[in-house]
Protein backbone atom coordinates (compact mmCIF):
# COMPACT_ATOMS: atom_id res chain seq x y z
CA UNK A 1 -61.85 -3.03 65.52
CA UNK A 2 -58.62 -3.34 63.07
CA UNK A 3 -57.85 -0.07 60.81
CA UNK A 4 -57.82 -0.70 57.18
CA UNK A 5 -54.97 0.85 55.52
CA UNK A 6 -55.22 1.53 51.74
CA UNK A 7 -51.33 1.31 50.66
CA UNK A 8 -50.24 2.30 46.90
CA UNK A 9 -47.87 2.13 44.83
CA UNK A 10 -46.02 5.38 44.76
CA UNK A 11 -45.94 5.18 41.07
CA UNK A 12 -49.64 5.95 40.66
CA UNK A 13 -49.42 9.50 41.46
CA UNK A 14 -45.87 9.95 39.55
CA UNK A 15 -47.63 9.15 36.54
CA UNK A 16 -50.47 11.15 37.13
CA UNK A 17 -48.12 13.96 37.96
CA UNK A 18 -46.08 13.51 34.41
CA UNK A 19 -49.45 12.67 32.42
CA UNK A 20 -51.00 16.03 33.99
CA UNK A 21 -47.29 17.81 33.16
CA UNK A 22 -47.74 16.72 29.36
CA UNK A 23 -51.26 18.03 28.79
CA UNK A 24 -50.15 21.18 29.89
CA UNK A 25 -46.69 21.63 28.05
CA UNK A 26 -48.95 20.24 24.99
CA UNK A 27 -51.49 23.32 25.59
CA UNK A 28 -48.92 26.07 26.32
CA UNK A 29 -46.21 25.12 24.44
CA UNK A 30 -47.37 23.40 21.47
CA UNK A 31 -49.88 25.00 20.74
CA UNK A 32 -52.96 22.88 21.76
CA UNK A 33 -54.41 26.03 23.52
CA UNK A 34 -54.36 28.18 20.60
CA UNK A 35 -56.30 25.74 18.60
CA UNK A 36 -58.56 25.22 21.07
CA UNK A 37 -59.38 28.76 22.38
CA UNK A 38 -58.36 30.91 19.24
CA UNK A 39 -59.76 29.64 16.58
CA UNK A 40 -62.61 31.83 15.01
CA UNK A 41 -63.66 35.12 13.69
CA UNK A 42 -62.15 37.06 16.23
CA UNK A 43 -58.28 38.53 15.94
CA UNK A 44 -55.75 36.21 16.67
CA UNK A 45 -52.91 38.70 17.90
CA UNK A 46 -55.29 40.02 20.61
CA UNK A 47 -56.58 36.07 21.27
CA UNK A 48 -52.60 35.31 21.38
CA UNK A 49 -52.07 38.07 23.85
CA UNK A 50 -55.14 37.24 26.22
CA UNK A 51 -53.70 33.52 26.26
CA UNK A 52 -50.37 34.08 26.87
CA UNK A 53 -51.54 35.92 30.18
CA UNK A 54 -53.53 32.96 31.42
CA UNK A 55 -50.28 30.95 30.32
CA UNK A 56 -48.49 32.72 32.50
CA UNK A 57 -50.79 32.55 35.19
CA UNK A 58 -51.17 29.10 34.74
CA UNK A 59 -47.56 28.69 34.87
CA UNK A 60 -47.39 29.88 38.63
CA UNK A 61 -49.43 26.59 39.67
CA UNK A 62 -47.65 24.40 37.23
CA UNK A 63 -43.95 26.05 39.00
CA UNK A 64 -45.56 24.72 42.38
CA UNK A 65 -46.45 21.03 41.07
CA UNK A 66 -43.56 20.72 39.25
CA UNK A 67 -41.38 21.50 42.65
CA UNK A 68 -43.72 19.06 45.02
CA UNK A 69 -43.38 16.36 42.68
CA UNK A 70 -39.51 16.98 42.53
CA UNK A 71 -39.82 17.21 46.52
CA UNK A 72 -41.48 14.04 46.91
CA UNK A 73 -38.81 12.39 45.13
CA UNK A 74 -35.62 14.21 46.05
CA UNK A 75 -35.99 14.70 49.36
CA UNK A 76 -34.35 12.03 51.39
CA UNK A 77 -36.97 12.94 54.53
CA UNK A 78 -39.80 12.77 52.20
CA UNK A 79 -39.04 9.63 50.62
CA UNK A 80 -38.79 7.98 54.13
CA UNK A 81 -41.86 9.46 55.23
CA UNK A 82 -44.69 7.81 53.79
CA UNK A 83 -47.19 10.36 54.91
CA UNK A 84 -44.78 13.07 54.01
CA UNK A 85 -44.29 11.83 50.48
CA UNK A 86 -48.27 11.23 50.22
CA UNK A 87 -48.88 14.65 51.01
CA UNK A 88 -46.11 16.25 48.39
CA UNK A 89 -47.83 14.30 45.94
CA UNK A 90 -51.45 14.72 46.39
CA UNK A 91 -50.36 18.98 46.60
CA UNK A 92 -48.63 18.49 43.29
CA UNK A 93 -52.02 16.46 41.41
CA UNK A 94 -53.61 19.28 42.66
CA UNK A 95 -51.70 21.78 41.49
CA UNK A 96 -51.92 20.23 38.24
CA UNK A 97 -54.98 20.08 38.58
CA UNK A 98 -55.21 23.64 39.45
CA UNK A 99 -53.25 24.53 36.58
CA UNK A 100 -54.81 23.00 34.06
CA UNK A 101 -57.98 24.73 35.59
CA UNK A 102 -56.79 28.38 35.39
CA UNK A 103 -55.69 27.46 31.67
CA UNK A 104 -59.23 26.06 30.67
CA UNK A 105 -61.42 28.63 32.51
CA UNK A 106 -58.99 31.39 31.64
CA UNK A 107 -58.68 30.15 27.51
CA UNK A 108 -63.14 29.95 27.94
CA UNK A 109 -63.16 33.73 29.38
CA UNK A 110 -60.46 34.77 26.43
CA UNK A 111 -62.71 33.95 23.58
């Protein structure tokens, strides 16, 4: 029985990586999560405050997709490595993922 082996382009999860990078600079830096989490009755120093934490939090898992990404690229081993660069990539998605996660649920829970 002959394996099937799905091959992509590495591009794919580059982009997805830079895409997922941009939504969160938009929501810490920009702005985009004050608008969306702060807006109401309620203070907005104190929202501010409670956001900035999750920011930082946040910030810890963007730190670690940001480097895989930058590992998968700039690594000679890991560009030769096709399993190797696949797996830098998929942890840095995730992180992304994981980061923009801990910014929603964390921006929800500040309200």
């Amino acid at each position: 029985m002959a394996r099937v082996q799905l091959r992509f382009s590495p591009i794919i999860p580059t982009i997805a990586s830079f895409l997922l990078a941009a939504l969160w600079g938009l929501s810490v830096f920009a702005g985009w999560g004050l608008a969306a989490f702060c807006s109401g009755d309620e203070a907005a120093a104190a929202c501010s405050r409670r956001l900035d934490l999750v920011s930082t939090v946040s910030g810890l898992f963007a730190a670690l997709a940001a480097c895989c990404t930058a590992a998968a690229w700039l690594l000679p081993w890991a560009r030769q490595d096709r399993r190797t660069f696949a797996g830098l990539m998929a942890a840095g998605v995730v992180a992304w993922i994981a980061a923009e996660g801990v910014l929603f649920v964390g921006g929800m829970m500040s309200r």
